[in-house]
N, C-alpha and C. Protein backbone atom coordinates (compact mmCIF):
# COMPACT_ATOMS: atom_id res chain seq x y z
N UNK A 1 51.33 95.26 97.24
CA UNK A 1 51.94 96.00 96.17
C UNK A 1 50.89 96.24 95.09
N UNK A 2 51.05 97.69 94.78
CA UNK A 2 49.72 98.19 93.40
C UNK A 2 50.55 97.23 92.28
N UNK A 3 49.62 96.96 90.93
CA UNK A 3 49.73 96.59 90.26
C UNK A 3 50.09 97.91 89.48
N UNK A 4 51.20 97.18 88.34
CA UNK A 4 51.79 98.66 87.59
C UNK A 4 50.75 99.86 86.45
N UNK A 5 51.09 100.32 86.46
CA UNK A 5 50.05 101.37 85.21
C UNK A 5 50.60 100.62 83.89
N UNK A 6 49.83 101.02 82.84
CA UNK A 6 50.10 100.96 81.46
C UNK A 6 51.36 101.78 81.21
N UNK A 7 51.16 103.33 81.81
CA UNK A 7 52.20 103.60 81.51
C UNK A 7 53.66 103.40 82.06
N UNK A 8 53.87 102.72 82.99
CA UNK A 8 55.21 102.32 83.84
C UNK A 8 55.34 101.01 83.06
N UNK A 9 54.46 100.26 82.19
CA UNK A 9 55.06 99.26 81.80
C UNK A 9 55.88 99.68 80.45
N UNK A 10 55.30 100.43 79.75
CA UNK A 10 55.57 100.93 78.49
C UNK A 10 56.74 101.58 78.71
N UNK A 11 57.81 102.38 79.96
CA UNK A 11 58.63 102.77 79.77
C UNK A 11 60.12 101.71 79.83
N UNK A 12 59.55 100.17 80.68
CA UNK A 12 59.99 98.98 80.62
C UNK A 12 60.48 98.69 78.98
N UNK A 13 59.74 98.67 78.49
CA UNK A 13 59.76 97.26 76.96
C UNK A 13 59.02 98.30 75.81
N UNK A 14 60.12 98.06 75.16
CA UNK A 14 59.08 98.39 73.80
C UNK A 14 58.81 97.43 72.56
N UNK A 15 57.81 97.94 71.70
CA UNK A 15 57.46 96.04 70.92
C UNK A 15 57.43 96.80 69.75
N UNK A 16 57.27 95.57 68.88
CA UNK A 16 57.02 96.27 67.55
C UNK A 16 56.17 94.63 66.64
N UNK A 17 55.71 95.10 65.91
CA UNK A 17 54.57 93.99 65.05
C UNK A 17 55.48 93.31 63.19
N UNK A 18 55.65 92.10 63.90
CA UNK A 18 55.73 91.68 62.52
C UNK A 18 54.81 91.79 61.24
N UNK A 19 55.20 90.96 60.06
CA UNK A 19 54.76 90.79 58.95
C UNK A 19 53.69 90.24 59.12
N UNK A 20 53.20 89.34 60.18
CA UNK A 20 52.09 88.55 60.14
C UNK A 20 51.21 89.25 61.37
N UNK A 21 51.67 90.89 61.84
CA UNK A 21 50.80 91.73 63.21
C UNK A 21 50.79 90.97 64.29
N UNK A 22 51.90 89.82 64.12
CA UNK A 22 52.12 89.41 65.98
C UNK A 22 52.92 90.25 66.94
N UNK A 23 52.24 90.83 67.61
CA UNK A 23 52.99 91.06 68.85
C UNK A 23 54.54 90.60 69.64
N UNK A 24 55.74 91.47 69.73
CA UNK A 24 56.96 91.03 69.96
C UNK A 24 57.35 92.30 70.86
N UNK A 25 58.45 91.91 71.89
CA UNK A 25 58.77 92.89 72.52
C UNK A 25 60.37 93.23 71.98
N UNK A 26 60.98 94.32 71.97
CA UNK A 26 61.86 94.79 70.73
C UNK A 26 62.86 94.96 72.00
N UNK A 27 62.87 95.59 72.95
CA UNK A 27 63.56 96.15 74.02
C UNK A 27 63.01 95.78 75.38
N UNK A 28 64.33 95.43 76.31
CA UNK A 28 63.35 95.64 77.97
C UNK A 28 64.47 96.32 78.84
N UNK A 29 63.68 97.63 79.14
CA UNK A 29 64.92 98.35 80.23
C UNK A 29 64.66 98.71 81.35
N UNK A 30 65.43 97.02 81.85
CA UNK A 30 65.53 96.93 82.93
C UNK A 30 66.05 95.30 83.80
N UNK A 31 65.74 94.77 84.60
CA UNK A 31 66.82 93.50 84.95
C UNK A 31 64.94 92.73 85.51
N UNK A 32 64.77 91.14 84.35
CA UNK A 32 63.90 90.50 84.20
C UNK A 32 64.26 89.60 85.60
N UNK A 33 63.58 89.44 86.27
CA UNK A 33 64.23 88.73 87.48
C UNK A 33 62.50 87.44 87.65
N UNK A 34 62.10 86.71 86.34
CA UNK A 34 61.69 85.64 86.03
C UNK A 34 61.69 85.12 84.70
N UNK A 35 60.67 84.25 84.25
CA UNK A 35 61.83 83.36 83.22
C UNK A 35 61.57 84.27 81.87
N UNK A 36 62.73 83.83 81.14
CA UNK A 36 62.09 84.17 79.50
C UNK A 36 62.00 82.84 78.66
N UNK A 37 60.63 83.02 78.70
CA UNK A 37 59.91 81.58 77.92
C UNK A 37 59.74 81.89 76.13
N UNK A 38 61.36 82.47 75.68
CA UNK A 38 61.57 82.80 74.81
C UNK A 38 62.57 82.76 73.91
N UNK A 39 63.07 83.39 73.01
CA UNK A 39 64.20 83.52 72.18
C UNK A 39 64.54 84.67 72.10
N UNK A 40 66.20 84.94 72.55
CA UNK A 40 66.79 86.24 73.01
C UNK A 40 67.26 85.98 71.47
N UNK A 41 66.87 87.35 70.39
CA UNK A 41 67.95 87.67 69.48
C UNK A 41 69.02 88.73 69.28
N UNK A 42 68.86 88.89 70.33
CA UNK A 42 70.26 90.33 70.19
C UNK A 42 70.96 89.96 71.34
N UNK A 43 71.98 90.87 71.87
CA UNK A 43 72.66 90.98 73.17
C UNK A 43 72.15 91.20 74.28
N UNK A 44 72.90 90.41 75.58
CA UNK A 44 72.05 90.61 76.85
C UNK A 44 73.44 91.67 77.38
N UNK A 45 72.88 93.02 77.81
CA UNK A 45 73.66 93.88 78.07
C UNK A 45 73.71 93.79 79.74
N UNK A 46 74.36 92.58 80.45
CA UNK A 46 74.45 92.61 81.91
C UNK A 46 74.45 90.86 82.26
N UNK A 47 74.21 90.62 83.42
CA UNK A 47 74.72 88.93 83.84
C UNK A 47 73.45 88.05 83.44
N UNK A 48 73.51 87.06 83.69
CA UNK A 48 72.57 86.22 83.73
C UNK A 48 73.08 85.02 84.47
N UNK A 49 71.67 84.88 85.47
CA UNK A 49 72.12 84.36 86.77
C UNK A 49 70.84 82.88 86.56
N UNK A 50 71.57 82.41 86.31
CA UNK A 50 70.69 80.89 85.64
C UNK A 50 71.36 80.18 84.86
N UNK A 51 70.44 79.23 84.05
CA UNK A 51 70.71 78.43 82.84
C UNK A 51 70.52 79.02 81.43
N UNK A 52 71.21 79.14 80.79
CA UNK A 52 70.88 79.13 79.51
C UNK A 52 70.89 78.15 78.07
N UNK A 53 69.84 77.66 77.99
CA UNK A 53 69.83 76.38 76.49
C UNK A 53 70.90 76.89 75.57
N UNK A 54 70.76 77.43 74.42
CA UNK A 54 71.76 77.54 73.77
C UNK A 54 72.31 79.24 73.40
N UNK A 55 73.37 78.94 72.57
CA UNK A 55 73.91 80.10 72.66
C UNK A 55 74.60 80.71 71.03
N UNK A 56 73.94 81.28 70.75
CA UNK A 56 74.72 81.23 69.07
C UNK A 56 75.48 82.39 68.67
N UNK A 57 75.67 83.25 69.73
CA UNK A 57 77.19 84.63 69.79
C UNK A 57 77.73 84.30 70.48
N UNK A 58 78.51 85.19 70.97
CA UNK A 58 79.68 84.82 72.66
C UNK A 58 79.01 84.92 73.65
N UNK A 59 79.84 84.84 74.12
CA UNK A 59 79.75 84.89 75.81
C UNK A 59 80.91 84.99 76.42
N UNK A 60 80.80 86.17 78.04
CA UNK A 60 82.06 86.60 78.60
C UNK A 60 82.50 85.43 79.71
N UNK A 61 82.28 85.69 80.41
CA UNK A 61 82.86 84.26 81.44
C UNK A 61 81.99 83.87 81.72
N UNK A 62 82.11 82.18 82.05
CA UNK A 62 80.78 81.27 82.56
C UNK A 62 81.35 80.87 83.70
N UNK A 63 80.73 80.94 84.90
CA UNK A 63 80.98 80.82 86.53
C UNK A 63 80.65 79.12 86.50
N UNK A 64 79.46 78.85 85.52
CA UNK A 64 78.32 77.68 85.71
C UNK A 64 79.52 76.24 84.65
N UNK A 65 78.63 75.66 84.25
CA UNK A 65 79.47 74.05 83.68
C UNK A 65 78.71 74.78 82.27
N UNK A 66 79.43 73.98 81.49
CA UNK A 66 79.20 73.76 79.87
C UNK A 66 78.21 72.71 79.86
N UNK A 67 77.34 72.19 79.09
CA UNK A 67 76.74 70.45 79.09
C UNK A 67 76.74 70.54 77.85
N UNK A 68 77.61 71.00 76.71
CA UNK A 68 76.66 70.96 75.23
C UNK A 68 78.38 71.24 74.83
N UNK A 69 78.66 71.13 73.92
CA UNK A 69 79.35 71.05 72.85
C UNK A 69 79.61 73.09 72.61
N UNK A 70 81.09 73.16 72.42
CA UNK A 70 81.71 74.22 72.28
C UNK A 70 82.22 74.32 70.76
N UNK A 71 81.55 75.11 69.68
CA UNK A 71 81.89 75.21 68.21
C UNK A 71 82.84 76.10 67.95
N UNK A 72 83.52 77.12 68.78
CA UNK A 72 84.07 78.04 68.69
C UNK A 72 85.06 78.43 69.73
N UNK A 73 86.20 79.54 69.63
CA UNK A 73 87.26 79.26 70.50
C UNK A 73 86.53 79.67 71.40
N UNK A 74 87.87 79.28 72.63
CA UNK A 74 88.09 79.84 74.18
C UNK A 74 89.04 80.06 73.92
N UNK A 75 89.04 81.64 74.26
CA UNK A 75 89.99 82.62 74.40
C UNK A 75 90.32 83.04 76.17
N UNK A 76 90.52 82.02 76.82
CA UNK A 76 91.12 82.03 78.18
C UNK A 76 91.48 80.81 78.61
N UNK A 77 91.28 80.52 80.31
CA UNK A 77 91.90 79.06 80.76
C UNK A 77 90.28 78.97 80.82
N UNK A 78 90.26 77.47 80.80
CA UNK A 78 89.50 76.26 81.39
C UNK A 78 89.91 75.40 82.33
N UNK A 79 89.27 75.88 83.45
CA UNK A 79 89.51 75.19 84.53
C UNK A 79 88.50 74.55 84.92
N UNK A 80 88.92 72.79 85.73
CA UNK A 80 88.25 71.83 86.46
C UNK A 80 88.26 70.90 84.77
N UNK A 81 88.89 70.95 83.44
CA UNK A 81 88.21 70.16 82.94
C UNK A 81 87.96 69.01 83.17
N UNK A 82 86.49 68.80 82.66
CA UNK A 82 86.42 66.84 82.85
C UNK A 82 85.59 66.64 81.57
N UNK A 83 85.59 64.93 81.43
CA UNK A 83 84.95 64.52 80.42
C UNK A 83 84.02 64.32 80.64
């Protein structure tokens, strides 16, 4: 497999430069299928098929277990609970 062009990556992700000219990626369009060794601050518009550390908006249904502490409602059933 060729390695991608500059420009096929650029239609992927777009970035933009903080206050201090670090480098950040602003947008990615398209489905990341390795890790993000990062901090998501906006919405993930589609599934996520893994783990996720924490979570500080909603979230639609979780297939996976909870391990952390729930601050906010559930607005459906919970099923299998255990302690």
């Amino acid at each position: 497999m060729k390695e991608p062009t500059i420009e096929e990556v650029l239609e992927l992700v777009s970035f933009w430069r903080d206050g201090y000219g670090e480098l950040h990626v602003r947008n990615v369009y398209g489905s990341v299928l390795g890790d993000v060794k990062g901090n998501v601050y906006n919405d993930v518009h589609g599934n996520v098929h893994g783990s996720v550390g924490n979570v500080g908006g909603s979230v639609g249904d979780v297939s996976g277990n909870v391990l952390g502490d729930v601050g906010g409602k559930v607005c459906g059933k919970i099923l299998n609970l255990h302690d």
